[in-house]
Protein backbone atom coordinates (compact mmCIF):
# COMPACT_ATOMS: atom_id res chain seq x y z
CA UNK A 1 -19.21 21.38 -2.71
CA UNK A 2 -20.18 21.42 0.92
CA UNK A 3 -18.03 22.35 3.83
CA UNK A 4 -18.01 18.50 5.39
CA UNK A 5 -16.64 17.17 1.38
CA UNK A 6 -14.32 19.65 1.57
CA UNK A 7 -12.82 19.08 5.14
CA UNK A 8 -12.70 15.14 4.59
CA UNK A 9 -11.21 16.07 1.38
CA UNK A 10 -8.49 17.48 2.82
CA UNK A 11 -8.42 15.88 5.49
CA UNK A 12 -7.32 12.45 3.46
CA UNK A 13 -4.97 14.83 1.63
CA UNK A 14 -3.15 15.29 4.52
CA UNK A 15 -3.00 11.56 5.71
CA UNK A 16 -2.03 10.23 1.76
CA UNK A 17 0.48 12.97 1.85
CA UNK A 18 1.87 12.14 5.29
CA UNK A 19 1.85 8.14 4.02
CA UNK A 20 4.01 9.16 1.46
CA UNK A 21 6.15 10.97 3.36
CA UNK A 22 6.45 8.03 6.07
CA UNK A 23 7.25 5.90 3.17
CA UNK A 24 10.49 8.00 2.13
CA UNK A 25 11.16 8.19 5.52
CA UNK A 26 11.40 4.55 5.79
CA UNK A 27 13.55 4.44 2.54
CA UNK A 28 10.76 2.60 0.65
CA UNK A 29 10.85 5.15 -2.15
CA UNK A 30 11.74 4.38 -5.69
CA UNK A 31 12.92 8.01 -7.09
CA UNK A 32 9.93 9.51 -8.91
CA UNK A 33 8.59 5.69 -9.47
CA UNK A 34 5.45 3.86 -7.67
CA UNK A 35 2.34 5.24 -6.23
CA UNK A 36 -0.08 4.99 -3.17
CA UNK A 37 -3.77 6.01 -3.99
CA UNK A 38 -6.68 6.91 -1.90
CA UNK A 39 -10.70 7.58 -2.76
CA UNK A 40 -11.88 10.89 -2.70
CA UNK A 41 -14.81 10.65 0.10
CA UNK A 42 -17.94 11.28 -1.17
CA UNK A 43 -16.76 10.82 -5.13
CA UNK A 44 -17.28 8.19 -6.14
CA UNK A 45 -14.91 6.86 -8.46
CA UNK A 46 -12.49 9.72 -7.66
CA UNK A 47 -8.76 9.66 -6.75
CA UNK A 48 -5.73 11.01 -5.31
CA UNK A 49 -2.40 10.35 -5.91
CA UNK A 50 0.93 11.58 -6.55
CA UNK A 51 1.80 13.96 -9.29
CA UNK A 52 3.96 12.14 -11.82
CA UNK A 53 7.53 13.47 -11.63
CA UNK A 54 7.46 14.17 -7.75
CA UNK A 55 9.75 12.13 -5.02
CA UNK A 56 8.03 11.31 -2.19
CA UNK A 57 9.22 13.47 0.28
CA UNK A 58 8.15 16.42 -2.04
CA UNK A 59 4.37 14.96 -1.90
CA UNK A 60 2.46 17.40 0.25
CA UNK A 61 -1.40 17.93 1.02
CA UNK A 62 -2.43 20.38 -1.96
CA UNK A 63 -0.17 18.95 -4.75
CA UNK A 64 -1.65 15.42 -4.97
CA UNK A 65 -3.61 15.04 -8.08
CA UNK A 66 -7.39 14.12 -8.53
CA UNK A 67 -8.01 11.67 -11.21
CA UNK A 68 -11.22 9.63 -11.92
CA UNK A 69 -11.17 5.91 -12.81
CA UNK A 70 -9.49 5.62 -16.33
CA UNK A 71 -6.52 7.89 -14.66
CA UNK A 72 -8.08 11.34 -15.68
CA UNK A 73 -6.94 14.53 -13.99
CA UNK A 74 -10.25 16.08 -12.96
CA UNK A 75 -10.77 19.77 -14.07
CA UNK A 76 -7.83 19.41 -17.10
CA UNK A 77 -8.81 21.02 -20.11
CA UNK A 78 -8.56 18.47 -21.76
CA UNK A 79 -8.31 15.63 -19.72
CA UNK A 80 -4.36 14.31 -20.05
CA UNK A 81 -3.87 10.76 -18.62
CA UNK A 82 -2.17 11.57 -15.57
CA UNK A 83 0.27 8.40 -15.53
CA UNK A 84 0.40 4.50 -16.35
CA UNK A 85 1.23 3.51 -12.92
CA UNK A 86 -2.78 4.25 -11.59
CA UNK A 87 -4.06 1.39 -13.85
CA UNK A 88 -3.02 -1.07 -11.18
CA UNK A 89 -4.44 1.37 -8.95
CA UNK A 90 -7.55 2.13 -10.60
CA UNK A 91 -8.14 -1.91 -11.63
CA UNK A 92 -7.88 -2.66 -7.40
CA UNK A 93 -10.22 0.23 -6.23
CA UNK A 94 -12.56 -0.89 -8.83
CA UNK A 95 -12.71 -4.45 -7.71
CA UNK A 96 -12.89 -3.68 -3.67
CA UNK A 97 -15.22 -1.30 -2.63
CA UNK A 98 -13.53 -1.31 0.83
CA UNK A 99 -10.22 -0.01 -0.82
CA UNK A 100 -9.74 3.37 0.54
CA UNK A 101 -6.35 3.13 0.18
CA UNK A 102 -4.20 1.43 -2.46
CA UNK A 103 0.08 1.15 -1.80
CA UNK A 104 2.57 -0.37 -4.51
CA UNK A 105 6.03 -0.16 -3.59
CA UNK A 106 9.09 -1.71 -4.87
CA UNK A 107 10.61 -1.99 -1.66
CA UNK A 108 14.19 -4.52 -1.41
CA UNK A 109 12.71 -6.80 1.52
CA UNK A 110 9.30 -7.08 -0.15
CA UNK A 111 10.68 -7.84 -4.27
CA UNK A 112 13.73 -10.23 -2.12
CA UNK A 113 11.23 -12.58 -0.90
CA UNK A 114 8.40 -12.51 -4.04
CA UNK A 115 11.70 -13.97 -5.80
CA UNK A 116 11.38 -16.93 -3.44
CA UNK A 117 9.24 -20.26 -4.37
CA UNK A 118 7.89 -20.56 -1.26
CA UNK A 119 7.18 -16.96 -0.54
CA UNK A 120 6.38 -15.57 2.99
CA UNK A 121 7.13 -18.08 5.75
CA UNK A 122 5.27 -18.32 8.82
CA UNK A 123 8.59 -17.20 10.56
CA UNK A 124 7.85 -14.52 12.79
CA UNK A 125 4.75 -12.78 14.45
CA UNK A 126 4.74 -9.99 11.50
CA UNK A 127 4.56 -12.74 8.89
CA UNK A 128 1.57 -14.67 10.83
CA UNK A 129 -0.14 -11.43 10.15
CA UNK A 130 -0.87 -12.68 6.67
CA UNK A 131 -0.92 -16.34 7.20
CA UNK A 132 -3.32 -17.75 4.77
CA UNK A 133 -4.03 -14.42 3.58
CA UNK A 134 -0.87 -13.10 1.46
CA UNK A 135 -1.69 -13.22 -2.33
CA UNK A 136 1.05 -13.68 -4.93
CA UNK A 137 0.83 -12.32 -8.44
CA UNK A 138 3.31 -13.24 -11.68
CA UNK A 139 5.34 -10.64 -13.15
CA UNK A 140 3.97 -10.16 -16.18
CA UNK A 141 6.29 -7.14 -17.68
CA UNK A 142 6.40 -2.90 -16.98
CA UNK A 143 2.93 -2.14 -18.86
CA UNK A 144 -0.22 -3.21 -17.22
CA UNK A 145 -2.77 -4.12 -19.67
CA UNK A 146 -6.26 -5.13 -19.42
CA UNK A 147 -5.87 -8.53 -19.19
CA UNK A 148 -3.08 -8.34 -16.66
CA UNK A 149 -5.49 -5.86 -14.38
CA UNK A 150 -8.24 -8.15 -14.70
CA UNK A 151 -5.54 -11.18 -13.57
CA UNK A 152 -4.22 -9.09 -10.58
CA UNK A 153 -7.50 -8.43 -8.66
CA UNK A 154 -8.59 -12.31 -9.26
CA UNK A 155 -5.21 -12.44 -7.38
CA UNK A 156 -5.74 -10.22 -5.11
CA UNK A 157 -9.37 -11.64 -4.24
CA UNK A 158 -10.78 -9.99 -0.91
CA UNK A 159 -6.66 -10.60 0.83
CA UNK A 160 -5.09 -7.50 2.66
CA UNK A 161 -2.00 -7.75 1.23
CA UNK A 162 0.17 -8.95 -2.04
CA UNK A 163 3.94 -9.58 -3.01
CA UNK A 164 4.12 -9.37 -7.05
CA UNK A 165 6.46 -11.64 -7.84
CA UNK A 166 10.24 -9.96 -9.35
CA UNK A 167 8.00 -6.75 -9.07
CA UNK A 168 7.39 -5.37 -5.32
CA UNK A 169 4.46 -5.27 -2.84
CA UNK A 170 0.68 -3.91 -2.68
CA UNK A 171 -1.56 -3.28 -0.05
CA UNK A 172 -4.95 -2.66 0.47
CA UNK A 173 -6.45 -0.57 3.18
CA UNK A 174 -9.70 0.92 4.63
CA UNK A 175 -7.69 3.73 5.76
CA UNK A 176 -4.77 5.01 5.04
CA UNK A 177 -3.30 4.05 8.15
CA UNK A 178 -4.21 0.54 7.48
CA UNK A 179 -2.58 0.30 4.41
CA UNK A 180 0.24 1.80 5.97
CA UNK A 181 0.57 -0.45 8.81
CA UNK A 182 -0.09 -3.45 6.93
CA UNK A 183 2.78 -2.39 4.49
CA UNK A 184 5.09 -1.72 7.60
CA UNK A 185 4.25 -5.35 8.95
CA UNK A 186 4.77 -6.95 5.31
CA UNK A 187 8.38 -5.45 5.32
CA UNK A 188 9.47 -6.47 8.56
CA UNK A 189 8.38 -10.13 7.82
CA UNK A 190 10.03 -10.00 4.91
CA UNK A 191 13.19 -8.38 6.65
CA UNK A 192 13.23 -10.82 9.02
CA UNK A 193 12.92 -13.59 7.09
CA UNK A 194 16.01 -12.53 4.97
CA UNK A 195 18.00 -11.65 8.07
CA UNK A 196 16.85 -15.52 9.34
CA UNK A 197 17.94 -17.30 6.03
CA UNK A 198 20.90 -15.52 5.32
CA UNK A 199 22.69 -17.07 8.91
CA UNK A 200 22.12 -20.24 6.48
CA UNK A 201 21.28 -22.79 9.44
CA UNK A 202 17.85 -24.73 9.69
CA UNK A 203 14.66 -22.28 10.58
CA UNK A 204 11.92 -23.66 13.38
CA UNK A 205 8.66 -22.94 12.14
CA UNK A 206 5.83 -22.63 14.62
CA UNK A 207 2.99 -25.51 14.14
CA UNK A 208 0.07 -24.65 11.90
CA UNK A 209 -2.50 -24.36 14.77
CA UNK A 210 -0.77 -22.09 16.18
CA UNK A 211 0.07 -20.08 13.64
CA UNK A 212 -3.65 -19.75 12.80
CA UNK A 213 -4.36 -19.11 16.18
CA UNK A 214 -1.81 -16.29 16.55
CA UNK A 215 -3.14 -14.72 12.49
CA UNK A 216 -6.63 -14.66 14.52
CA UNK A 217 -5.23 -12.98 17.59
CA UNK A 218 -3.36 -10.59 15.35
CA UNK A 219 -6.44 -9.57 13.56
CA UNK A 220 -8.49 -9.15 16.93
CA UNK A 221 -11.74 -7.59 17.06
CA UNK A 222 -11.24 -6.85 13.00
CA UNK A 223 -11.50 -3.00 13.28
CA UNK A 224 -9.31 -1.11 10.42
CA UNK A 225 -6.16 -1.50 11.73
CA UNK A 226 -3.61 1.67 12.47
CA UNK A 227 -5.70 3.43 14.63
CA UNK A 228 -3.35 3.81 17.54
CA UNK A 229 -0.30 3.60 15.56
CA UNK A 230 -1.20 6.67 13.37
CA UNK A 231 -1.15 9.57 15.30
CA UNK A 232 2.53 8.51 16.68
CA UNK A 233 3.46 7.97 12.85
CA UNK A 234 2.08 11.15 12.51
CA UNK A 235 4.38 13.11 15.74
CA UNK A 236 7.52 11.58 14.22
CA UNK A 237 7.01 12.80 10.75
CA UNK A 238 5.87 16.67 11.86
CA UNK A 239 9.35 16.27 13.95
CA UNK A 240 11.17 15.85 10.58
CA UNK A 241 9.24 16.78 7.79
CA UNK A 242 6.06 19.03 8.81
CA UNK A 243 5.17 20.33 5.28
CA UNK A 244 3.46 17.78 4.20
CA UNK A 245 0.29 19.26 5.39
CA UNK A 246 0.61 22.33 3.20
């Protein structure tokens, strides 16, 4: 393997371990449950994600797990399925080649509002982030089968972001600091839209045009978003918690 695989290699080891550091940080952690995955650069069809068994804030750099598509850790003799939480995983990767980064999380705001009929509102700036462009998905049960997989990604079509209904919340980004941000964004709209209903007196939502108008300013020049966010991410979490690049 050259020296340029290796070093972007490890690189994205570093930011996927730092993500889920940031996540238990932010108390979006589910005890040894859900997963955020990211392609291998230069592998096709090559993974990394957390070692089953492992809380988030004990993910670090060299203890995330290489699998291949079907879930495979690369290099075991033989090949064990590493766990049945990468099928969603490995169904969304498969389906958008721009997926560099996959998060699931069952995080309270996030399942609290997929419980609601009507979703997301177009309450606040954070939620015009995904107007028109949040997908929903059914809960279908704890095992993802085929069928289900194949049903998530028509979901999911080419949309940032997804609340699974009863379930939790999934996004999709071309970094890891996209997926990251957008995740960060999806909570706080669905925090604030909790907060807002649970004073239980009429909400004022803005007018469709300009909600559309503010989802376009939002999106700007459409660059991978997180760029400027995730190096000051990255100071507050080497304040706290610093071995995550090890």
């Amino acid at each position: 393997m050259d020296t340029p695989t290796i070093a972007s290699e490890w690189q994205t080891r570093v930011d996927l371990a730092a993500c889920y550091r940031l996540c238990a940080l932010y108390g979006w952690d589910d005890g040894i449950y859900t997963h955020i995955s990211a392609a291998v650069p230069r592998e096709p069809d090559h993974y990394l994600i957390n070692a089953f068994g492992l809380r988030f804030d004990e993910v670090t750099a060299s203890n995330l797990v290489k699998v291949d598509g079907a879930g495979n850790v690369v290099g075991a003799v033989p090949a064990p399925v590493n766990q049945p939480g990468f099928r969603l995983h490995a169904a969304v990767h498969k389906a958008r080649p721009d997926a560099a980064c996959v998060m699931h999380l069952h995080h309270p705001a996030g399942i609290a509002v997929g419980m609601q009929e009507n979703g997301l509102l177009p309450l606040s700036p954070y939620a015009l982030r995904f107007y028109g462009a949040l997908a929903y998905h059914d809960y279908e049960g704890i095992a993802m089968t085929p069928d289900e997989q194949a049903r998530l990604v028509h979901d999911l079509g080419a949309r940032p972001a997804m609340l699974m209904r009863n379930h939790g919340s999934l996004t999709v980004g071309r970094t890891i600091a996209e997926a990251f941000v957008l995740m960060e964004t999806l909570d706080r709209a669905c925090d604030v839209q909790l907060r807002a209903q649970a004073a239980g007196v009429p909400l004022r939502q803005p007018p469709d045009v300009i909600c559309a108008k503010t989802h376009d300013q939002l999106l700007g020049d459409g660059s991978p978003e997180g760029v400027l966010e995730w190096p000051s991410l990255l100071r507050r979490l080497d304040a706290v918690s610093p071995t995550y690049r090890t």
